[in-house]
C-alpha atoms as a PDB file:
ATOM      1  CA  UNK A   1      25.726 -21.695  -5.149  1.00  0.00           C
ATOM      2  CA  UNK A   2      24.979 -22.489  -1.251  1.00  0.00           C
ATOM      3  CA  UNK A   3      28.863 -21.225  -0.644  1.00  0.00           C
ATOM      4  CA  UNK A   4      28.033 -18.135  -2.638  1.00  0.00           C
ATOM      5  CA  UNK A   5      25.282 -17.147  -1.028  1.00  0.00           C
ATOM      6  CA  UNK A   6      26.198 -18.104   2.333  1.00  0.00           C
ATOM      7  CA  UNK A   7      28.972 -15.480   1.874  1.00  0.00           C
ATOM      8  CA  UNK A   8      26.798 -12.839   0.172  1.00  0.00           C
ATOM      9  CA  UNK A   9      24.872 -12.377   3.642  1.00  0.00           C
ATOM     10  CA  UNK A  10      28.197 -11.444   5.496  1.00  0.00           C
ATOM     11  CA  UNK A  11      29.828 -12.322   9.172  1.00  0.00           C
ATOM     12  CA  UNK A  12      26.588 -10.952  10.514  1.00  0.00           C
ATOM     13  CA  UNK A  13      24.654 -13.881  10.082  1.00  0.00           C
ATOM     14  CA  UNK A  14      24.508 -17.385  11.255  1.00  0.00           C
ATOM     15  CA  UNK A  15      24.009 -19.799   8.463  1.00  0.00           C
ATOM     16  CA  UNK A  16      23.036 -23.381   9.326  1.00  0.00           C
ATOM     17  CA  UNK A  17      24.911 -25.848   7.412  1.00  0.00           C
ATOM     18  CA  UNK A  18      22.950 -29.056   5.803  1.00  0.00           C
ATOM     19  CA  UNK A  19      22.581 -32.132   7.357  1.00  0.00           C
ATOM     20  CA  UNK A  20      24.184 -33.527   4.436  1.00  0.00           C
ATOM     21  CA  UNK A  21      27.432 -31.796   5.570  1.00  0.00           C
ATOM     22  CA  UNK A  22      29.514 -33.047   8.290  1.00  0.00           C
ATOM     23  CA  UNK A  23      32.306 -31.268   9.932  1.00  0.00           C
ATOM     24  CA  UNK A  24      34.463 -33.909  11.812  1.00  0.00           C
ATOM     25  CA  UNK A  25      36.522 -32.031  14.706  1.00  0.00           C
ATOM     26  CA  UNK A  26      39.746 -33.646  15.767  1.00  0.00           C
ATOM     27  CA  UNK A  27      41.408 -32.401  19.466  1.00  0.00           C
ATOM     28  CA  UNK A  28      44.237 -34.854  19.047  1.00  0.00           C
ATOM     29  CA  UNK A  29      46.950 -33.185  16.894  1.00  0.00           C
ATOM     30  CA  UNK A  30      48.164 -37.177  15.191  1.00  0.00           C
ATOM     31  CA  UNK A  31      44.375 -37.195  14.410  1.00  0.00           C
ATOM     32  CA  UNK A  32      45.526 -35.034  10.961  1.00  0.00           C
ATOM     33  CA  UNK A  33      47.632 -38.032   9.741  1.00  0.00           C
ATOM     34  CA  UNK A  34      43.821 -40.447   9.828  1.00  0.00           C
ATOM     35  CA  UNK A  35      41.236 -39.550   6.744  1.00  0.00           C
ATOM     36  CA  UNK A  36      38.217 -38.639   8.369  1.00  0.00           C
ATOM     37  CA  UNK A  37      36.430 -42.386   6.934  1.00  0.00           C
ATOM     38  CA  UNK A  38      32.451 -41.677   8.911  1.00  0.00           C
ATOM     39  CA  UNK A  39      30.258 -40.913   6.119  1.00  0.00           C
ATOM     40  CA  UNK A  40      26.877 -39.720   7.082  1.00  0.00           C
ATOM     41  CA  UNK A  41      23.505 -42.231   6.880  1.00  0.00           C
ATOM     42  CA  UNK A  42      20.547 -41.082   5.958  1.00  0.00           C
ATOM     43  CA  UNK A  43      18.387 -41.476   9.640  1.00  0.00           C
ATOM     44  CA  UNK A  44      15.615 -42.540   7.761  1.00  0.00           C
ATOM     45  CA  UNK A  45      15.243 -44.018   4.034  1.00  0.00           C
ATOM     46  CA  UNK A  46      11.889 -44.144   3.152  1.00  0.00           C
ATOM     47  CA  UNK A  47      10.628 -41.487   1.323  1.00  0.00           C
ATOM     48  CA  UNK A  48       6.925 -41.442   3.240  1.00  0.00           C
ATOM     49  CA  UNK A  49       8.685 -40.025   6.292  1.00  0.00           C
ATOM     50  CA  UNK A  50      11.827 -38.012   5.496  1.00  0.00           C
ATOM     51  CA  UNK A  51      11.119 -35.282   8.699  1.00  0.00           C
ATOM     52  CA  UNK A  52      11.273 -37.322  11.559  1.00  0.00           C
ATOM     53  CA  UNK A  53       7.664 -37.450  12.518  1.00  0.00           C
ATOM     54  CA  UNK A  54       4.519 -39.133  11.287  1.00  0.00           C
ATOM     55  CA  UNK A  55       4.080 -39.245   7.476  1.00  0.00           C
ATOM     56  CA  UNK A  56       2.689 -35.981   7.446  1.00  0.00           C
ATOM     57  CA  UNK A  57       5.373 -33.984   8.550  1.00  0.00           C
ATOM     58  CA  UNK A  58       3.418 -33.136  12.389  1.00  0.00           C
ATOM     59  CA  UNK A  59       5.087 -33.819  15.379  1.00  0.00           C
ATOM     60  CA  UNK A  60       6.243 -37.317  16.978  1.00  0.00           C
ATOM     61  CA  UNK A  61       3.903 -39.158  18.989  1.00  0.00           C
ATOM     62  CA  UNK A  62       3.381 -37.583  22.751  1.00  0.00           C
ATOM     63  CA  UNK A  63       5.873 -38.947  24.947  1.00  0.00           C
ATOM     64  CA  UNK A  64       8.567 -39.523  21.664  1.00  0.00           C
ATOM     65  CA  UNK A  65      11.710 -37.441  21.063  1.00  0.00           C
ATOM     66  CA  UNK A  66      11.940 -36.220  17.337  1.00  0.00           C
ATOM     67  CA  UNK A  67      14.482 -37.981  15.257  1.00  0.00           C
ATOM     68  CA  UNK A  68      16.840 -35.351  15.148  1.00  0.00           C
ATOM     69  CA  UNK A  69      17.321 -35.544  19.593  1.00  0.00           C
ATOM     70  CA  UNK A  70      17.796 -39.377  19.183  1.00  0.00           C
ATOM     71  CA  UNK A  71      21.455 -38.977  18.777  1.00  0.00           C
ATOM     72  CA  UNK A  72      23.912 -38.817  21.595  1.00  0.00           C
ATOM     73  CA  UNK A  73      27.635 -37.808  21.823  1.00  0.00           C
ATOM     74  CA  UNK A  74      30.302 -39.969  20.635  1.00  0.00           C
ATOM     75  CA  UNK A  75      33.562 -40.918  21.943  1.00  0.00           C
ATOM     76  CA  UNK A  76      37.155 -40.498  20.548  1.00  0.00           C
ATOM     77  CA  UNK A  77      39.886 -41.707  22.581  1.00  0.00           C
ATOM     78  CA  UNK A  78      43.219 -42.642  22.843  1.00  0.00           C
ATOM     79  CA  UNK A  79      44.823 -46.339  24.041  1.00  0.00           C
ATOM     80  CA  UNK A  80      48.149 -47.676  24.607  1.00  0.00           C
ATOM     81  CA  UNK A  81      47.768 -51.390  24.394  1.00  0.00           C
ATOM     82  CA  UNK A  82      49.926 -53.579  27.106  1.00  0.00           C
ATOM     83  CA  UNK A  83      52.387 -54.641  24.012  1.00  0.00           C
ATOM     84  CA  UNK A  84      52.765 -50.483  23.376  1.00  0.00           C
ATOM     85  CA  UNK A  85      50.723 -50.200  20.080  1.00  0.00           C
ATOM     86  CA  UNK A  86      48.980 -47.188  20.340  1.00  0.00           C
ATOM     87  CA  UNK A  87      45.314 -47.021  19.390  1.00  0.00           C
ATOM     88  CA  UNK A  88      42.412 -44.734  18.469  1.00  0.00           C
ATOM     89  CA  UNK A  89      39.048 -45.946  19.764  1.00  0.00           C
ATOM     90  CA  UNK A  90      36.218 -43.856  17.418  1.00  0.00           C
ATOM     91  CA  UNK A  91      32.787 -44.333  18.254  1.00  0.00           C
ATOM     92  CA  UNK A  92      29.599 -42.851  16.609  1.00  0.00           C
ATOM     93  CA  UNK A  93      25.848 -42.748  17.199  1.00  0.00           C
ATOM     94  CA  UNK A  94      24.345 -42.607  14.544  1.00  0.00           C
ATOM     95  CA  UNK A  95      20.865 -42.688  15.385  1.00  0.00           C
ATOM     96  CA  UNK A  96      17.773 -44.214  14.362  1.00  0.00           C
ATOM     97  CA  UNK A  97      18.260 -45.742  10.823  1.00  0.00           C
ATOM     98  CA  UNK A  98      16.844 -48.175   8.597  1.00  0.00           C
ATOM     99  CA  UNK A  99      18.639 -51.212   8.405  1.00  0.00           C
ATOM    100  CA  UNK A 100      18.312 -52.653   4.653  1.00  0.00           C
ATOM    101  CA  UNK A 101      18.670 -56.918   5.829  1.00  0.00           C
ATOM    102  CA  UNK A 102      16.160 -56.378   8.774  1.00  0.00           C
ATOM    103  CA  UNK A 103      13.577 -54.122   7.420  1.00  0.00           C
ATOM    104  CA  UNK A 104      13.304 -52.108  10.674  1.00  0.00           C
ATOM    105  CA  UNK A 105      14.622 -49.295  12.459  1.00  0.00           C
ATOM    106  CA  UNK A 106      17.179 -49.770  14.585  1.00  0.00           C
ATOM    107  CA  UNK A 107      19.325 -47.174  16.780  1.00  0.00           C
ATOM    108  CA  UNK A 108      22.979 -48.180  15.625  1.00  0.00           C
ATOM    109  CA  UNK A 109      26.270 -47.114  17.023  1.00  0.00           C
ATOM    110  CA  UNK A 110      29.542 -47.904  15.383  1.00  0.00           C
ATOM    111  CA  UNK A 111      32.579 -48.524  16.606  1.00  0.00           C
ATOM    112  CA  UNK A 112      35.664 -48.127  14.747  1.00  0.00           C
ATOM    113  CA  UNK A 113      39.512 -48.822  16.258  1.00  0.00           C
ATOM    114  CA  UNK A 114      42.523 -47.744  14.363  1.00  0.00           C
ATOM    115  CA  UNK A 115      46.134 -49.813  15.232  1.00  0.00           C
ATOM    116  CA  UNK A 116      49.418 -47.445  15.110  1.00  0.00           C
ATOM    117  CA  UNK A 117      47.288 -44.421  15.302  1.00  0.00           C
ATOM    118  CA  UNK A 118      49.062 -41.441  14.031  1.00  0.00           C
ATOM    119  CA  UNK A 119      51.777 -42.971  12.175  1.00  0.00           C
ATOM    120  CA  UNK A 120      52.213 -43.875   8.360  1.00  0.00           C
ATOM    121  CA  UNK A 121      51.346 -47.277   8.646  1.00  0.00           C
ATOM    122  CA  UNK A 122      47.627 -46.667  10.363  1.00  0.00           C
ATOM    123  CA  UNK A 123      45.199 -49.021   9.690  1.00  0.00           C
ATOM    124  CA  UNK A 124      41.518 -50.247  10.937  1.00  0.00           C
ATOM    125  CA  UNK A 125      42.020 -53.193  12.970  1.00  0.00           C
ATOM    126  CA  UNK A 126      38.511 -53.807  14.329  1.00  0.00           C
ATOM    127  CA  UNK A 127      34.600 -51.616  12.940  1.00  0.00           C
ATOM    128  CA  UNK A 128      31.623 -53.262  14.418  1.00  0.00           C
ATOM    129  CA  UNK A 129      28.291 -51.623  14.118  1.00  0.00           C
ATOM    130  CA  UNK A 130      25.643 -52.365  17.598  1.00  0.00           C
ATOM    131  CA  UNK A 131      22.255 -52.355  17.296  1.00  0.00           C
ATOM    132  CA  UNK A 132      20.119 -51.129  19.778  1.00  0.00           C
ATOM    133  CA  UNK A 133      16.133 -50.384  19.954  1.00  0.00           C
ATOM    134  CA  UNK A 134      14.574 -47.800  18.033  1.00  0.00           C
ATOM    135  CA  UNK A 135      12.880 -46.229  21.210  1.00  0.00           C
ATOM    136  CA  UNK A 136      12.836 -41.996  21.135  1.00  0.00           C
ATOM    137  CA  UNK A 137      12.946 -41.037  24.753  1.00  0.00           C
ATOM    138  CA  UNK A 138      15.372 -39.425  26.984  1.00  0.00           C
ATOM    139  CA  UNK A 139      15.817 -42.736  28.977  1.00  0.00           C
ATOM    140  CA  UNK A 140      17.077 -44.358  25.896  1.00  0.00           C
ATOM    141  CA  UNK A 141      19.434 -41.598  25.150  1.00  0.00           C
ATOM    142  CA  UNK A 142      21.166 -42.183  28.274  1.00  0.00           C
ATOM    143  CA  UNK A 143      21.331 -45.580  28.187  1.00  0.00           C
ATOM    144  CA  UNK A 144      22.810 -45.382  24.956  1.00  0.00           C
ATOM    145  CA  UNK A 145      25.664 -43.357  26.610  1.00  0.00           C
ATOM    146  CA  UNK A 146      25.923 -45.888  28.888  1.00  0.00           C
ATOM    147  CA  UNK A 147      26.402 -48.270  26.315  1.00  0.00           C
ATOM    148  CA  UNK A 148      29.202 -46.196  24.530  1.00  0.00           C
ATOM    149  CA  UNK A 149      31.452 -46.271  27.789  1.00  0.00           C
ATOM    150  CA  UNK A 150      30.554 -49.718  28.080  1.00  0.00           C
ATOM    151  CA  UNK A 151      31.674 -50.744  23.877  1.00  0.00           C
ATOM    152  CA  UNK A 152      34.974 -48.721  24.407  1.00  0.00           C
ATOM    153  CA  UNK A 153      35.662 -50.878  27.356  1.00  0.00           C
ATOM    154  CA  UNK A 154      34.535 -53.987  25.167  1.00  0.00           C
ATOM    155  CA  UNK A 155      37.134 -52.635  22.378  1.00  0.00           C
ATOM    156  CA  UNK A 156      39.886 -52.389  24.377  1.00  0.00           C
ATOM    157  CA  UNK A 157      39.708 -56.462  25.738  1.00  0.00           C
ATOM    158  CA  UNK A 158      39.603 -56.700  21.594  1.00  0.00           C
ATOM    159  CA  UNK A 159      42.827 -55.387  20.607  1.00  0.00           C
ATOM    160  CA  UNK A 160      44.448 -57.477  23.412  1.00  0.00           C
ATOM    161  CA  UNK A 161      42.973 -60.675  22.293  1.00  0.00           C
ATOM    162  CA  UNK A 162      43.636 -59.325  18.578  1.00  0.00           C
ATOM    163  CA  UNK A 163      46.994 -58.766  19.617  1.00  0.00           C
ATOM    164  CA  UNK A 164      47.659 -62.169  21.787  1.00  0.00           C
ATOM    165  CA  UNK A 165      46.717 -63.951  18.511  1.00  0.00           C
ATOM    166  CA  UNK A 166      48.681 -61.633  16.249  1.00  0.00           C
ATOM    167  CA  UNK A 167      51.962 -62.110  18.874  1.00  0.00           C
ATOM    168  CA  UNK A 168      50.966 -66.214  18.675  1.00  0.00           C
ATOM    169  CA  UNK A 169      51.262 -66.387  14.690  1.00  0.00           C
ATOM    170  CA  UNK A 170      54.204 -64.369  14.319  1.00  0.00           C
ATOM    171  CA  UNK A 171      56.173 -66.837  17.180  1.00  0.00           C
ATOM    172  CA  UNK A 172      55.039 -69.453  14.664  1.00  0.00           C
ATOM    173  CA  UNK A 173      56.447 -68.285  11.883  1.00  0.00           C
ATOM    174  CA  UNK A 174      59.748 -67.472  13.601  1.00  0.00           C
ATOM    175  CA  UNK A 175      59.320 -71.086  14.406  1.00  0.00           C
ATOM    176  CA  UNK A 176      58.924 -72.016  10.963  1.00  0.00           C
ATOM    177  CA  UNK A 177      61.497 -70.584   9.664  1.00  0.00           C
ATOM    178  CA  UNK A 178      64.317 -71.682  12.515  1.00  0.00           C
ATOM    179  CA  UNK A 179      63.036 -75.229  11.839  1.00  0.00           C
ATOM    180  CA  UNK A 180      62.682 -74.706   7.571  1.00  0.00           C
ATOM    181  CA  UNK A 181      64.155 -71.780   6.425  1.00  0.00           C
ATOM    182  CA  UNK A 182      61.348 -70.949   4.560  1.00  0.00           C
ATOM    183  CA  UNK A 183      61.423 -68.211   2.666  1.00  0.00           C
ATOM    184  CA  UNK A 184      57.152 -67.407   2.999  1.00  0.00           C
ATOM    185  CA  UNK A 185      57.527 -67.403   6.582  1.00  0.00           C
ATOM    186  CA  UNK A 186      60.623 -65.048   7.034  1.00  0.00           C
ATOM    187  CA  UNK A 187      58.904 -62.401   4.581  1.00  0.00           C
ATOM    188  CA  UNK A 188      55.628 -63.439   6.835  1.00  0.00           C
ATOM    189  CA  UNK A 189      57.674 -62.201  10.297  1.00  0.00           C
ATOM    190  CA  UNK A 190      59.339 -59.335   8.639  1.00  0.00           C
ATOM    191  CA  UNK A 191      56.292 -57.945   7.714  1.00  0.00           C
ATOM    192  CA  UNK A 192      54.686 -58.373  10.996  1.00  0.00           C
ATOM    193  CA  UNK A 193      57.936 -56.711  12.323  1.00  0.00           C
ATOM    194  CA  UNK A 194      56.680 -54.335   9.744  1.00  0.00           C
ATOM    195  CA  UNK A 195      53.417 -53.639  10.487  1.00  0.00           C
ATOM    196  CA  UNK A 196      53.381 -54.679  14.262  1.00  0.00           C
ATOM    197  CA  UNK A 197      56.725 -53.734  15.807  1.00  0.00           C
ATOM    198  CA  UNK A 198      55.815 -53.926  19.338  1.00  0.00           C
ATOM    199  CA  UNK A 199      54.126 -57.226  18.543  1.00  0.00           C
ATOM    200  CA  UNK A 200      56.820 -58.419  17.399  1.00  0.00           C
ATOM    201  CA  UNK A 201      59.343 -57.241  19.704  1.00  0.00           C
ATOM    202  CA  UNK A 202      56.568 -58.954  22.265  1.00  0.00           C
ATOM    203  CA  UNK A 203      57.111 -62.228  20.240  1.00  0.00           C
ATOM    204  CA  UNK A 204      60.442 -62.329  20.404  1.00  0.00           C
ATOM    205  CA  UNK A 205      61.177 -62.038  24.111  1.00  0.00           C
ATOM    206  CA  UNK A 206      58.353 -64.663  24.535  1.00  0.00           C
ATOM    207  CA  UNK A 207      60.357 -67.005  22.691  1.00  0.00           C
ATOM    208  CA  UNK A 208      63.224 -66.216  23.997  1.00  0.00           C
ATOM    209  CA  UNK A 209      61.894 -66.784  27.380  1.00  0.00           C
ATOM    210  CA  UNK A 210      60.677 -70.223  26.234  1.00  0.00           C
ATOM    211  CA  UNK A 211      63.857 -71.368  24.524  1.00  0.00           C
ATOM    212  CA  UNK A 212      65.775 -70.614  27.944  1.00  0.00           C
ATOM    213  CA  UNK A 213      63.078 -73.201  29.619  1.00  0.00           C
ATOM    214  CA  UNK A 214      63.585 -75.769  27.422  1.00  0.00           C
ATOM    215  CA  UNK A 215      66.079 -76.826  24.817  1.00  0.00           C
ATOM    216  CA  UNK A 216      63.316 -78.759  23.259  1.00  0.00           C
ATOM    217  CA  UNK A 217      61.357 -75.667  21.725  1.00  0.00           C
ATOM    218  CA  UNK A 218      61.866 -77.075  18.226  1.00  0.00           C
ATOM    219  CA  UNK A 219      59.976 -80.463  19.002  1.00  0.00           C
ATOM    220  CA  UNK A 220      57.019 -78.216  21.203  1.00  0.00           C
ATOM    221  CA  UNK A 221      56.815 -76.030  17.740  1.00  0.00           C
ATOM    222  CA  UNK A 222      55.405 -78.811  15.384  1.00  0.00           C
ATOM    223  CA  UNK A 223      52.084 -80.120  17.471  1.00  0.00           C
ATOM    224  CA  UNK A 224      51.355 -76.142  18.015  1.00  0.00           C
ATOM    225  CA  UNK A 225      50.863 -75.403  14.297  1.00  0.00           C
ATOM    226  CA  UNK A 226      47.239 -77.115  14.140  1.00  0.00           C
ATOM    227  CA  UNK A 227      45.882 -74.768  16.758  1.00  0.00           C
ATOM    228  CA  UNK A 228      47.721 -71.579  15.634  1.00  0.00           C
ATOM    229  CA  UNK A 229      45.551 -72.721  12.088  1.00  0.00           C
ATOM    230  CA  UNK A 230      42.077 -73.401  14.079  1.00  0.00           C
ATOM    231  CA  UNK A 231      42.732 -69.720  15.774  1.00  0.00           C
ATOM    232  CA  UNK A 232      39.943 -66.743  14.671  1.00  0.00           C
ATOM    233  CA  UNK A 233      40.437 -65.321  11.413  1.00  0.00           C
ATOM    234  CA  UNK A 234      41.083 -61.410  11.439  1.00  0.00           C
ATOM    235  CA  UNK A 235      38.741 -59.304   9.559  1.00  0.00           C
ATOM    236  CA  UNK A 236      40.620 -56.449   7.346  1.00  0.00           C
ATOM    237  CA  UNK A 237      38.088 -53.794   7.256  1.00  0.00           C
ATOM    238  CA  UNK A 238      38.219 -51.156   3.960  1.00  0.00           C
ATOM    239  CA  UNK A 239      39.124 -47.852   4.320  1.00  0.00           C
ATOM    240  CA  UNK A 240      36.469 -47.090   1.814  1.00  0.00           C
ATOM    241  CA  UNK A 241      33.501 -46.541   3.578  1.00  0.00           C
ATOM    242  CA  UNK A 242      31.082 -48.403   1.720  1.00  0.00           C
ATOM    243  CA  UNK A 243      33.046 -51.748   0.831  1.00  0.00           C
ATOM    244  CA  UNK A 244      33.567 -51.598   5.159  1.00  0.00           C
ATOM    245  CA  UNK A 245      29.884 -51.113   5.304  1.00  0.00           C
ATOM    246  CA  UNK A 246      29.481 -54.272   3.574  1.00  0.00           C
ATOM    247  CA  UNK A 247      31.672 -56.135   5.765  1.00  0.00           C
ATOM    248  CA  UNK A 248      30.482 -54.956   8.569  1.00  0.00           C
ATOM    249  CA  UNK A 249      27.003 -55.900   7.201  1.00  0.00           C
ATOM    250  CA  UNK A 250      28.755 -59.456   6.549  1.00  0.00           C
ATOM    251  CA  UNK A 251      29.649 -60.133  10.324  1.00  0.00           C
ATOM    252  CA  UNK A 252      26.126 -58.869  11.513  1.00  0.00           C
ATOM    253  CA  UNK A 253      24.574 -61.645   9.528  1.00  0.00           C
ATOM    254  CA  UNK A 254      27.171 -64.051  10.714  1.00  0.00           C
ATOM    255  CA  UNK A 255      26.536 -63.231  13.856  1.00  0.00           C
ATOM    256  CA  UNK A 256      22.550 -63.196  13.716  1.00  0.00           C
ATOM    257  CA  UNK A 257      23.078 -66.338  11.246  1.00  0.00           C
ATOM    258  CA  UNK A 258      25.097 -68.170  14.834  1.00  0.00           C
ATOM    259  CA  UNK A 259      22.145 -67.546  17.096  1.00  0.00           C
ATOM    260  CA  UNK A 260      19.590 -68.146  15.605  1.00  0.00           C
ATOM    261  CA  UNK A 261      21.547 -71.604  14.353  1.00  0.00           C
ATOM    262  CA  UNK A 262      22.245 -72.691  18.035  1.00  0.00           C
ATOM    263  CA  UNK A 263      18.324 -71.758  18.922  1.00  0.00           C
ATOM    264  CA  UNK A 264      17.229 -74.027  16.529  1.00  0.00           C
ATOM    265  CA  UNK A 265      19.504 -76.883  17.528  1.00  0.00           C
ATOM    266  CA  UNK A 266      17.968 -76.418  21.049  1.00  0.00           C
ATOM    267  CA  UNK A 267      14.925 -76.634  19.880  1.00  0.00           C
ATOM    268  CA  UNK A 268      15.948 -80.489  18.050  1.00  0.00           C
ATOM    269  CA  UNK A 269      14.807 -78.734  14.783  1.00  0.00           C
ATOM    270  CA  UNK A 270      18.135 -78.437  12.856  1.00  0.00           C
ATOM    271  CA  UNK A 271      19.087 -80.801  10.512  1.00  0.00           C
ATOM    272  CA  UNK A 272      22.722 -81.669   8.974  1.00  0.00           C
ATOM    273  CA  UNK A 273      22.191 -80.436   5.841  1.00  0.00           C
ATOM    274  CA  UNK A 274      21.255 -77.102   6.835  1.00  0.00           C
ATOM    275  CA  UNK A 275      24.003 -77.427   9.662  1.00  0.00           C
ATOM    276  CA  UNK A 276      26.915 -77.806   6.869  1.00  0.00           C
ATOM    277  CA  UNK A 277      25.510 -75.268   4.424  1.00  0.00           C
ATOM    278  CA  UNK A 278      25.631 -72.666   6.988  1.00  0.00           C
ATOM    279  CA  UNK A 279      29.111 -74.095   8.434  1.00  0.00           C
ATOM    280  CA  UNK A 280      30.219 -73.791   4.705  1.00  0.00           C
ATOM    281  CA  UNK A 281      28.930 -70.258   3.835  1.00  0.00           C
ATOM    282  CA  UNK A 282      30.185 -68.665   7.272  1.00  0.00           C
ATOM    283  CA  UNK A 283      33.653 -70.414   6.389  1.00  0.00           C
ATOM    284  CA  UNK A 284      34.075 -68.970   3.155  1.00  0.00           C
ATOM    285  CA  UNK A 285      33.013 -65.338   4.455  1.00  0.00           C
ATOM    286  CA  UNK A 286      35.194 -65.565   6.995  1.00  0.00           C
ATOM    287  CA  UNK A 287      37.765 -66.633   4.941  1.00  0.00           C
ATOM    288  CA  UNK A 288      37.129 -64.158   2.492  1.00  0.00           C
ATOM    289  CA  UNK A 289      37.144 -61.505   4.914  1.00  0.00           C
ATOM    290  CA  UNK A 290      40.907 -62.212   5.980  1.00  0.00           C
ATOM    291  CA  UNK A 291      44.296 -60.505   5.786  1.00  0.00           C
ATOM    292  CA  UNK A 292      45.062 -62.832   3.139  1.00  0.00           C
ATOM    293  CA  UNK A 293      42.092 -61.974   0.624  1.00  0.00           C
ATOM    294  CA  UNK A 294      41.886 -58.082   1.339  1.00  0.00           C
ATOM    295  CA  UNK A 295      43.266 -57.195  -1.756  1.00  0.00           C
ATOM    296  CA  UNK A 296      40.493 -58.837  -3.617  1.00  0.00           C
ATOM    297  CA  UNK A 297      38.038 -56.969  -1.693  1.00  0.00           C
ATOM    298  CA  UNK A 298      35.145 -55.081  -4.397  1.00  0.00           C
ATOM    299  CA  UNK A 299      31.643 -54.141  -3.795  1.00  0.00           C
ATOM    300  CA  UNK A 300      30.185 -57.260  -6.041  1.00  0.00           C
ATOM    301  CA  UNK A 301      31.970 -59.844  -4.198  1.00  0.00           C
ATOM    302  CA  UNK A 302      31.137 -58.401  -0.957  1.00  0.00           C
ATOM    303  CA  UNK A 303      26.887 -58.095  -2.509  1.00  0.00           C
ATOM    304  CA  UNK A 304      27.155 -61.817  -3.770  1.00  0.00           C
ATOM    305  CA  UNK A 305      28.504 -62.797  -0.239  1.00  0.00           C
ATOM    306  CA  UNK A 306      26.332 -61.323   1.985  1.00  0.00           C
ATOM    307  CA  UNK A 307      23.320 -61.984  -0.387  1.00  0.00           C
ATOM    308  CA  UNK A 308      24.207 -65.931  -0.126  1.00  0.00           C
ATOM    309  CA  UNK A 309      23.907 -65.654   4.031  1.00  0.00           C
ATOM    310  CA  UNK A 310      21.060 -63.449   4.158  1.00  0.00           C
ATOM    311  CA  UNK A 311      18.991 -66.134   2.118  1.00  0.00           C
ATOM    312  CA  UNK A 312      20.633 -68.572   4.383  1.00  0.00           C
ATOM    313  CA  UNK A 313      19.858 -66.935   7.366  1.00  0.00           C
ATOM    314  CA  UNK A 314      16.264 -65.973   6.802  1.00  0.00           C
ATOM    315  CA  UNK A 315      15.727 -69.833   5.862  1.00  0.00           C
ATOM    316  CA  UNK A 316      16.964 -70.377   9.467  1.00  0.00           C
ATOM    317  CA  UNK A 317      14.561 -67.656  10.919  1.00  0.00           C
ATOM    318  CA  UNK A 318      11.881 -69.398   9.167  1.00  0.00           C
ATOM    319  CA  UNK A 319      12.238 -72.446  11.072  1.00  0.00           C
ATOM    320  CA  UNK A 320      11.787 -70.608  14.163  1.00  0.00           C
ATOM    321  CA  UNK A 321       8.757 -68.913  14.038  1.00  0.00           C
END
């Protein structure tokens, strides 16, 4: 009915398309080959104050933007990491919104980084959301664009690091394999050769380079395997937006849950109990946020997950006040 009548009133006219309609603009021709994965928030979900303003619909506050001029441009941009992968740096503000764990409103800006951009095998390698405060003025706007220039800098040092770990576990498995001949870790290379093929090309001449040093590299593989284990897990975000919103919900917590954990045990206020319970929730997360366990990703596992560290957290934030 809205395209109908939209159409009825003729070039003539300049129709104003809903909020609740987003029309995603891509410059970059490879940018046809990525789904367009943003999907719009609500700024504000209470139903007392749907307008922007005061609950009765008047004007903001003197001195306050309105909702809708708390929003600044995003970024989109293009990056060749030092190993060759090409990347796609996407970030979004998206405003004042209510965030559901905190029970405020927060400004939030999302960030969003997609590995072998433009080619068959794209995928989201890092999604963070940053929260900001909710404060309406022109000075905030700017130093929210600030910020953005300052997160796509911060995403950038992540792929590398991503990328140095990635290059270290696929060395290890060529290790593996030259020392076993297992078959789990030659289908675990060939698939990073897959997925990662200047990673892995990257690997290769590493160990190369390392095997011409020493003739001993199978003896220096062995004692490396405990520390390629104890290395970060990374997070395989959804391409469905609202099982990634979840686990980027999941990290937020685990990374309020850290703080707020190393606050209390400065304050001599943390006891081991408490310390192992949240050792043991943030390990399973994590775990169940890897490579390994993406398939088994759903929307009630994710709720039961970030349910059990919420209540853990706020137990924490309890003890603080």
């Amino acid at each position: 009915m809205l395209l109908a009548h939209i159409f009825h009133q003729g070039p003539t006219r300049t129709q104003s398309c809903p909020k609740s309609l987003i029309c995603h603009v891509r410059l970059d021709a490879k940018a046809a080959r990525i789904p367009t994965l943003l999907k719009e928030e609500t700024p504000l979900e209470r139903p007392d104050n749907t307008a922007g303003g005061p609950p009765d619909g008047g004007p903001p506050p003197i001195g306050e933007l309105e909702r809708r001029l708390c929003q600044v441009g995003g970024l989109n941009q293009n990056y060749t990491s030092s190993a060759g992968t090409l990347y796609h740096i996407q970030i979004e503000d998206r405003g004042p919104i209510l965030d559901r764990v905190l029970e405020r409103e927060v400004r939030r800006v999302n960030v969003i980084v997609y590995a072998n951009y433009g080619e068959p095998n794209a995928r989201i390698v890092h999604g963070r959301d940053h929260d900001f405060p909710d404060l309406r003025t022109h000075d905030h706007n700017r130093f929210i664009t600030q910020k953005i220039q300052e997160l796509a800098e911060g995403a950038r040092l992540v792929v590398e690091e991503k990328e140095q770990r990635q290059v270290t576990r696929i060395k290890a498995a060529i290790r593996e394999y030259y020392l076993t001949k297992d078959e789990r870790a030659k289908s675990e290379f060939e698939e990073a050769n897959t997925l990662y093929p200047f990673l892995f090309s990257r690997a290769w001449k590493e160990l190369k380079l390392e095997r011409e040093r020493t003739a001993a590299i199978a003896a220096a593989a062995t004692p490396s395997e405990p520390t390629l284990e104890a290395a970060p897990v990374d997070v395989i975000y959804p391409l469905d937006a609202e099982l990634r919103e979840r686990v980027l919900e999941i990290e937020r917590i685990i990374a309020d849950l850290g703080r707020d954990v190393e606050e209390l045990k400065a304050r001599g206020s943390a006891d081991d109990i408490l310390l192992q319970t949240c050792r043991k929730l943030v390990t399973r997360a994590q775990e169940g946020l890897s490579e390994s366990a993406a398939n088994d990703f759903s929307a009630r596992r994710l709720d039961m997950m970030r349910n059990s560290l919420a209540t853990t957290w706020r137990q924490v934030r309890s003890r603080l006040k």
